[in-house]
Protein backbone atom coordinates (compact mmCIF):
# COMPACT_ATOMS: atom_id res chain seq x y z
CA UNK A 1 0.00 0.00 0.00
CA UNK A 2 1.01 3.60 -1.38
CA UNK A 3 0.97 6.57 1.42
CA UNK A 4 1.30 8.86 -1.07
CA UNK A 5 -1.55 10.68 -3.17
CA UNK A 6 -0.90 10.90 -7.21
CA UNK A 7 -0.16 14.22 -8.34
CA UNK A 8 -2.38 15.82 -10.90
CA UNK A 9 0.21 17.78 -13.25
CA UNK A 10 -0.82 16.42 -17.09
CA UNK A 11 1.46 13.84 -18.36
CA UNK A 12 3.61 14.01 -21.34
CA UNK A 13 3.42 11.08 -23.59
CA UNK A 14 7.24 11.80 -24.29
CA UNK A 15 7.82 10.77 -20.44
CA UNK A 16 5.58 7.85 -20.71
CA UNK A 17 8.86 5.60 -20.59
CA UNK A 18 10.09 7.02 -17.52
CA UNK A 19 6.82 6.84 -15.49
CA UNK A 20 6.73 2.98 -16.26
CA UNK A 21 10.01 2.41 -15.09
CA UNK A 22 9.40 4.60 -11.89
CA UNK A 23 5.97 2.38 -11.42
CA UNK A 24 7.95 -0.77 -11.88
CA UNK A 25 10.91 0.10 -9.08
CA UNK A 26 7.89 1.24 -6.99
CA UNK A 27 6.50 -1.87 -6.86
CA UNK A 28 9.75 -3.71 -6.40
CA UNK A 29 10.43 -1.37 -3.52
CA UNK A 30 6.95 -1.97 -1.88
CA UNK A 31 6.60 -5.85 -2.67
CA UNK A 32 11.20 -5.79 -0.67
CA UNK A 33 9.25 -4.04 1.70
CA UNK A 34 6.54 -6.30 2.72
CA UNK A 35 9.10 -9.51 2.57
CA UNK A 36 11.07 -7.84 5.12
CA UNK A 37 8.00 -6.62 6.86
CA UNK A 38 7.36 -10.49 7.01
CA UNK A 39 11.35 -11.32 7.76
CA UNK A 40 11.76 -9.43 10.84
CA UNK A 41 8.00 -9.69 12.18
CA UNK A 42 9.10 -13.01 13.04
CA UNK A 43 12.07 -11.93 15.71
CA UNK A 44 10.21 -8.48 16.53
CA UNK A 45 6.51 -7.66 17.20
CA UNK A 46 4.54 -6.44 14.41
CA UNK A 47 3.99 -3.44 16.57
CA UNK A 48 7.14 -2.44 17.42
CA UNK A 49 8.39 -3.02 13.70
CA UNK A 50 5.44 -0.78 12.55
CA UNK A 51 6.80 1.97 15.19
CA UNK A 52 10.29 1.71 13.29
CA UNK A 53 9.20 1.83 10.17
CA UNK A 54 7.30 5.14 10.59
CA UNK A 55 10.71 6.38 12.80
CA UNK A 56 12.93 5.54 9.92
CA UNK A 57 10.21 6.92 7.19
CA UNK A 58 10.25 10.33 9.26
CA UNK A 59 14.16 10.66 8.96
CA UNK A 60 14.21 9.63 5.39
CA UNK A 61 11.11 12.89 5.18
CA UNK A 62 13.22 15.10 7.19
CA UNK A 63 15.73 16.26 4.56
CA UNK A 64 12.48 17.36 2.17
CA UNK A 65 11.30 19.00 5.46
CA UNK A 66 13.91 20.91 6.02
CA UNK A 67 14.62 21.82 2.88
CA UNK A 68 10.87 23.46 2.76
CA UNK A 69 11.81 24.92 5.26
CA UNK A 70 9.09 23.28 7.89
CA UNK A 71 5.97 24.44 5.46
CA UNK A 72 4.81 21.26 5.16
CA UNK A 73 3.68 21.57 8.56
CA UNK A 74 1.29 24.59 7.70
CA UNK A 75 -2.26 23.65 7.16
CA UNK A 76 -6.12 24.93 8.23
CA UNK A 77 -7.40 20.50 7.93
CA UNK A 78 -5.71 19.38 11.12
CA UNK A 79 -8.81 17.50 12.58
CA UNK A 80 -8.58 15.41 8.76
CA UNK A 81 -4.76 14.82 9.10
CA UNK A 82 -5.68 13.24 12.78
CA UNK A 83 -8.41 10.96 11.33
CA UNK A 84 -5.83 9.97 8.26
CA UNK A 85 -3.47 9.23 10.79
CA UNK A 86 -5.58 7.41 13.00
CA UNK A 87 -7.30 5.35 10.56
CA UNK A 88 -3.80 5.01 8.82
CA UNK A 89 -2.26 4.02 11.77
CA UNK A 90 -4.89 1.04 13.03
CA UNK A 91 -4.81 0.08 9.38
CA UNK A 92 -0.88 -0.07 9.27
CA UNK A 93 -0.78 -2.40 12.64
CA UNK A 94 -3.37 -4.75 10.66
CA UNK A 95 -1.48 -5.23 8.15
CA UNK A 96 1.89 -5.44 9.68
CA UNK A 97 0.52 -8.44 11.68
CA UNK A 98 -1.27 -9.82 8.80
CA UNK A 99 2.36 -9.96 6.61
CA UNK A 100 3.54 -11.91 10.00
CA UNK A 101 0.92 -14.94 9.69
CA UNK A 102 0.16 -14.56 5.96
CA UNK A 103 1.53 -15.92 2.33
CA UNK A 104 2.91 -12.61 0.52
CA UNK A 105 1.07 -13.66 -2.81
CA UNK A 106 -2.39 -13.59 -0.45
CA UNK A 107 -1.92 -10.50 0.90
CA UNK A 108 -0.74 -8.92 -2.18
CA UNK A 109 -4.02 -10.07 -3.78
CA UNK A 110 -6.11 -9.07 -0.97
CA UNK A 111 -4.20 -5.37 -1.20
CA UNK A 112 -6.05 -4.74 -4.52
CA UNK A 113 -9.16 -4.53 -3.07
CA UNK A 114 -8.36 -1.32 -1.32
CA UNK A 115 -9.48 0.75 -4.68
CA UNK A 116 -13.16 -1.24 -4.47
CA UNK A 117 -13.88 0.07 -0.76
CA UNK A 118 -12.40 3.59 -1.36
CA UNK A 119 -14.68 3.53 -4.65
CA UNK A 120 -17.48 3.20 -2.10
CA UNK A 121 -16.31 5.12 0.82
CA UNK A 122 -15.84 8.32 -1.75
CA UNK A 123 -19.69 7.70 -3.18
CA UNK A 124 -20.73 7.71 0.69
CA UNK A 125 -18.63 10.58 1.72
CA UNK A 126 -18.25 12.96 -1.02
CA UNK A 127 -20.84 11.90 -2.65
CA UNK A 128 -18.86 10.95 -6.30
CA UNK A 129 -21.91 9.47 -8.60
CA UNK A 130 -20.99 5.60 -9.25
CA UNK A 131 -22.66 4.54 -12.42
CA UNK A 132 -23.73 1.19 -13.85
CA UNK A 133 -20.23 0.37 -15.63
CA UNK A 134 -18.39 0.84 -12.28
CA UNK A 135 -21.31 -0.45 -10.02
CA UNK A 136 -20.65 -3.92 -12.20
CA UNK A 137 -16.73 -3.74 -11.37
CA UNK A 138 -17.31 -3.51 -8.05
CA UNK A 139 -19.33 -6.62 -8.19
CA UNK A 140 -16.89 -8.27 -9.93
CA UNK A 141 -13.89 -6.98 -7.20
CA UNK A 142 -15.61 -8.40 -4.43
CA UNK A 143 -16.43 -11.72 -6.44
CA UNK A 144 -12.46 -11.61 -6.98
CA UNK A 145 -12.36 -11.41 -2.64
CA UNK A 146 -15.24 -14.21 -2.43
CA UNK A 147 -12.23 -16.29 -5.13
CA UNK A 148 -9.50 -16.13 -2.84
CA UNK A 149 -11.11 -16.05 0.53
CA UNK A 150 -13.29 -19.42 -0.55
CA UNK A 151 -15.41 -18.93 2.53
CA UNK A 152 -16.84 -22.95 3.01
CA UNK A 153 -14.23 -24.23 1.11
CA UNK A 154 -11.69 -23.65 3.89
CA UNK A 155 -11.09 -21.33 7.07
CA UNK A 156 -10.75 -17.67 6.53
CA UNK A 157 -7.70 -17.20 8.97
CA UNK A 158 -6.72 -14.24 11.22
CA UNK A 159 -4.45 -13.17 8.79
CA UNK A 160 -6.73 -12.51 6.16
CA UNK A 161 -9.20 -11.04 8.38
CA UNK A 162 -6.72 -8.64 9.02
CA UNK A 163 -5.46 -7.82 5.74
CA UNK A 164 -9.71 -7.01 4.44
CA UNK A 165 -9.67 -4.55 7.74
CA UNK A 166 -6.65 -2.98 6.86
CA UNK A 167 -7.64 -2.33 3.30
CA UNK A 168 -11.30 -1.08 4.51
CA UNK A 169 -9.09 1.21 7.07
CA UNK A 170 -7.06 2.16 3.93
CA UNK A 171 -9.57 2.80 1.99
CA UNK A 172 -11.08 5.64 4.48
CA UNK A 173 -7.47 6.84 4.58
CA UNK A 174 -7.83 7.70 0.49
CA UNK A 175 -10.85 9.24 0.98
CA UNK A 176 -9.35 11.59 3.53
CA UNK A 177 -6.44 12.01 0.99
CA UNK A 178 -8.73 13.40 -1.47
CA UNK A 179 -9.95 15.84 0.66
CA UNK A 180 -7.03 16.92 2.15
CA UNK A 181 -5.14 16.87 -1.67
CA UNK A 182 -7.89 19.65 -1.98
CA UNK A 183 -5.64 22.19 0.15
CA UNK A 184 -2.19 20.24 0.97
CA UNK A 185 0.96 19.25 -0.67
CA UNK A 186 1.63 15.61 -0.70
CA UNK A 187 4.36 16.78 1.35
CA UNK A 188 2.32 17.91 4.02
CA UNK A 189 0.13 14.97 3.63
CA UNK A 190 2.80 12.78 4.45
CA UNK A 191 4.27 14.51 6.61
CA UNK A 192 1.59 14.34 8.62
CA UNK A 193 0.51 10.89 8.43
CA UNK A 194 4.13 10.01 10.60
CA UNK A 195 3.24 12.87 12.84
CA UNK A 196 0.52 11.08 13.67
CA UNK A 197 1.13 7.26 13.45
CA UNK A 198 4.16 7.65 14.98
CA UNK A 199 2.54 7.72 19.04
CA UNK A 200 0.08 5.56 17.65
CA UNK A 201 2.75 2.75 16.56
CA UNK A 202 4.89 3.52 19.81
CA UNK A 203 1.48 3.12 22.22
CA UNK A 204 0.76 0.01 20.73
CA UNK A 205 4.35 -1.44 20.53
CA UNK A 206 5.38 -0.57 23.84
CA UNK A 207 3.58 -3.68 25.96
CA UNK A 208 5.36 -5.89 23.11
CA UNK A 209 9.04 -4.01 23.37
CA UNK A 210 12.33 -5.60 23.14
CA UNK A 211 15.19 -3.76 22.52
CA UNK A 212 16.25 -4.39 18.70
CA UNK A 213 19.15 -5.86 17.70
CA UNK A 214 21.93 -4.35 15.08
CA UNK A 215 21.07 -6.77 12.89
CA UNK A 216 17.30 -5.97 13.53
CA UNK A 217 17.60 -2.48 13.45
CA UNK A 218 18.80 -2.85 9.97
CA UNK A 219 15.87 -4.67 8.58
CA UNK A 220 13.86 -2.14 10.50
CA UNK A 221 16.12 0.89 8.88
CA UNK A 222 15.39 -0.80 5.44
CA UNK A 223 11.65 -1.35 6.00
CA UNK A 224 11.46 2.56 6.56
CA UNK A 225 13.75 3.80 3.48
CA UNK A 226 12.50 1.69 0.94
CA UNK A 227 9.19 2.58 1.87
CA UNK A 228 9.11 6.16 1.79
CA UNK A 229 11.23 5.76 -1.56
CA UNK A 230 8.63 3.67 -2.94
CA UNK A 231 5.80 5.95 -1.86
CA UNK A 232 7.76 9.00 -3.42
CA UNK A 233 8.96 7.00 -6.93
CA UNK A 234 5.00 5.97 -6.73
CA UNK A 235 3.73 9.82 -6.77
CA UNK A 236 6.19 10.90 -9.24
CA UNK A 237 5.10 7.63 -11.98
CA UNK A 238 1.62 9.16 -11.52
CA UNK A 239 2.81 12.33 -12.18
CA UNK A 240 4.62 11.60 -15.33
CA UNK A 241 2.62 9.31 -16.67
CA UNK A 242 -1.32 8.57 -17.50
CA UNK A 243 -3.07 6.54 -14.84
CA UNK A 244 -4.68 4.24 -17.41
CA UNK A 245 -1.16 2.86 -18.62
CA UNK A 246 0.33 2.29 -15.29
CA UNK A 247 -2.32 0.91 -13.26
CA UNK A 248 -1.74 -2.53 -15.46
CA UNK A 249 2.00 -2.38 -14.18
CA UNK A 250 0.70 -2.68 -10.63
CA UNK A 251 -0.19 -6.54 -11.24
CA UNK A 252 3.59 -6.76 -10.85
CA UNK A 253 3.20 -6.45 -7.17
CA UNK A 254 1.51 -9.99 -6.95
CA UNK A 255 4.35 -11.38 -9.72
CA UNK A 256 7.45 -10.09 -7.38
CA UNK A 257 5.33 -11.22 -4.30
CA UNK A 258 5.08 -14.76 -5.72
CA UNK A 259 8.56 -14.98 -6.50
CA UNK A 260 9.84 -13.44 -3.26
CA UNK A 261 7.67 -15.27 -1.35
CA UNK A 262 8.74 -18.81 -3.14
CA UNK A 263 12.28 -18.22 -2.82
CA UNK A 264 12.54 -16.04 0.48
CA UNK A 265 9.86 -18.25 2.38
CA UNK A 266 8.87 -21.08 0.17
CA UNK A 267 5.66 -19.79 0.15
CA UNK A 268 3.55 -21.14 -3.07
CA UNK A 269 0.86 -19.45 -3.66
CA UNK A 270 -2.35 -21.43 -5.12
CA UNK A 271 -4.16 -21.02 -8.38
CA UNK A 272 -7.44 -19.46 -6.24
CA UNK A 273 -5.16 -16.76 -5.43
CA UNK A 274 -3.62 -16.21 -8.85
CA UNK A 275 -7.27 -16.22 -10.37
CA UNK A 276 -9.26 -14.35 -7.21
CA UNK A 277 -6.18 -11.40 -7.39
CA UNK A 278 -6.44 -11.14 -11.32
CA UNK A 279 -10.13 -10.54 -10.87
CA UNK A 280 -9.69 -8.06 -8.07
CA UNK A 281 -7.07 -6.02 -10.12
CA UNK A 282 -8.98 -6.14 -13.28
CA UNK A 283 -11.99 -4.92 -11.17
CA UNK A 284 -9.70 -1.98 -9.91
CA UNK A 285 -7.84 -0.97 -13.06
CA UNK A 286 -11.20 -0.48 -15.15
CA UNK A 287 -12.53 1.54 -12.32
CA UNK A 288 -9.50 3.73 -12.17
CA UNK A 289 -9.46 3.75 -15.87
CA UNK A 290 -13.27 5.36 -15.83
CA UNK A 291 -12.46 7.84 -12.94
CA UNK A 292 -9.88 8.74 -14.80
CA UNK A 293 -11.68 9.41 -18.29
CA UNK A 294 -14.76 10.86 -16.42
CA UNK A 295 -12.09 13.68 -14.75
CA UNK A 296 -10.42 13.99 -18.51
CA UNK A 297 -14.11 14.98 -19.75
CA UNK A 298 -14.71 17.06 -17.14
CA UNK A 299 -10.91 18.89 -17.45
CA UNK A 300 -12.62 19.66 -21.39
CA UNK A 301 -15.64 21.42 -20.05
């Protein structure tokens, strides 16, 4: 999952190569980050690694910060930057102990299903108008979930139970985005969100605390670069390039997963997940794909 929003400068066609490479490290970074996520979950508390990773995300931020010379800390939407980070923060603990008990490839497939609930939450909240066309892709996403869950075919475990919370949590967490991209840099925006998960993370990792090891500290350290660099190579692929091209390259995500997961864990992944993820992404690609034409008409007008 991305922290950042996608910036809304038009893309050139003539950068069109660039953005796809940028989308294609970004998911590399993001799928390294959830293998280590599931690596050192397994020595330290989901919690506590959660804590780090925000801790090392805000250092990696700082620079940017500073360099802005502490604007990004100037904004009138407070209250909406503490319900971002609070339903950011409860969704990042989810998922953090989901990547502890979970197959990579599952997760990853679950993960595209944040799109279908934000697709919702934004018709509930600021009231967008959802249409037939986009109506049936939702149907379709959550037939995708019904795929890989296979609820009466065998248990639904904690771990996916916790990934489907943390991508409902998520999804509120875009919503607020769009708001708050109304007003605020996705500096600011970011900035933020670790401002505000970061006594959320500690809180809940302190009754779980053990003192890190080197070694630990520099999965930990990694888990918090490689994130924030994937989140910022994420927002500038969107900004070069044309949402309808590069959503595809997401799919990637469950492709690297797969792989890391085989060779890092020996985690195999099953053909209900390969088919129940495809439909989920397909389900979330055409619906970005429409949001995205509907804003192009309206840009025209």
């Amino acid at each position: 999952m991305s922290d950042l929003p996608a910036s809304t400068t038009a893309p050139g066609a003539n950068t069109l190569p660039r953005a796809m490479a940028l989308m294609l490290i970004s998911c590399m970074c993001f799928t390294a980050m959830h293998g280590a996520i599931g690596r050192v979950t397994q020595e330290v508390h989901p919690f506590e690694a959660a804590f780090f990773r925000n801790l090392f995300g805000l250092l990696v931020l700082m620079p940017a910060i500073i360099k802005a010379n502490f604007t990004p800390f100037r904004t009138t939407k407070l209250h909406l930057h503490a319900i971002r980070g609070l339903a950011n923060g409860t969704s990042m603990l989810m998922f953090f102990s989901s990547l502890a008990i979970t197959p990579l490839a599952e997760v990853t497939a679950l993960g595209y299903a944040a799109p279908l609930f934000a697709t919702i939450g934004a018709a509930i909240v600021l009231r967008e108008k959802i249409r037939a066309r986009r109506i049936a892709a939702l149907v379709v996403g959550f037939i995708g979930m019904v795929v890989v869950l296979r609820p009466g075919f065998g248990t639904i475990g904690t771990g996916q139970l916790l990934v489907l919370g943390a991508t409902v949590l998520w999804a509120v967490s875009v919503v607020d985005i769009k708001i708050l991209s109304r007003t605020d840099s996705s500096l600011t925006i970011a900035t933020y969100m670790v401002v505000f998960i970061l006594p959320i993370s500690l809180v809940a990792a302190l009754p779980h605390w053990q003192t890190p090891t080197l070694n630990q500290l520099i999965w930990l350290f990694f888990i918090g670069a490689i994130g924030s660099g994937g989140q910022l190579l994420y927002t500038e692929a969107m900004r070069l390039g044309d949402t309808s091209v590069l959503m595809p390259l997401d799919f990637t995500k469950l492709i690297f997963a797969s792989l890391l997961g085989f060779f890092a864990f020996a985690q195999v992944p099953d053909l209900w997940t390969w088919i129940g993820g495809t439909i989920i992404f397909a389900s979330t690609v055409y619906i970005s794909y429409r949001e995205h034409q509907i804003a192009k008409a309206a840009a025209r007008h």
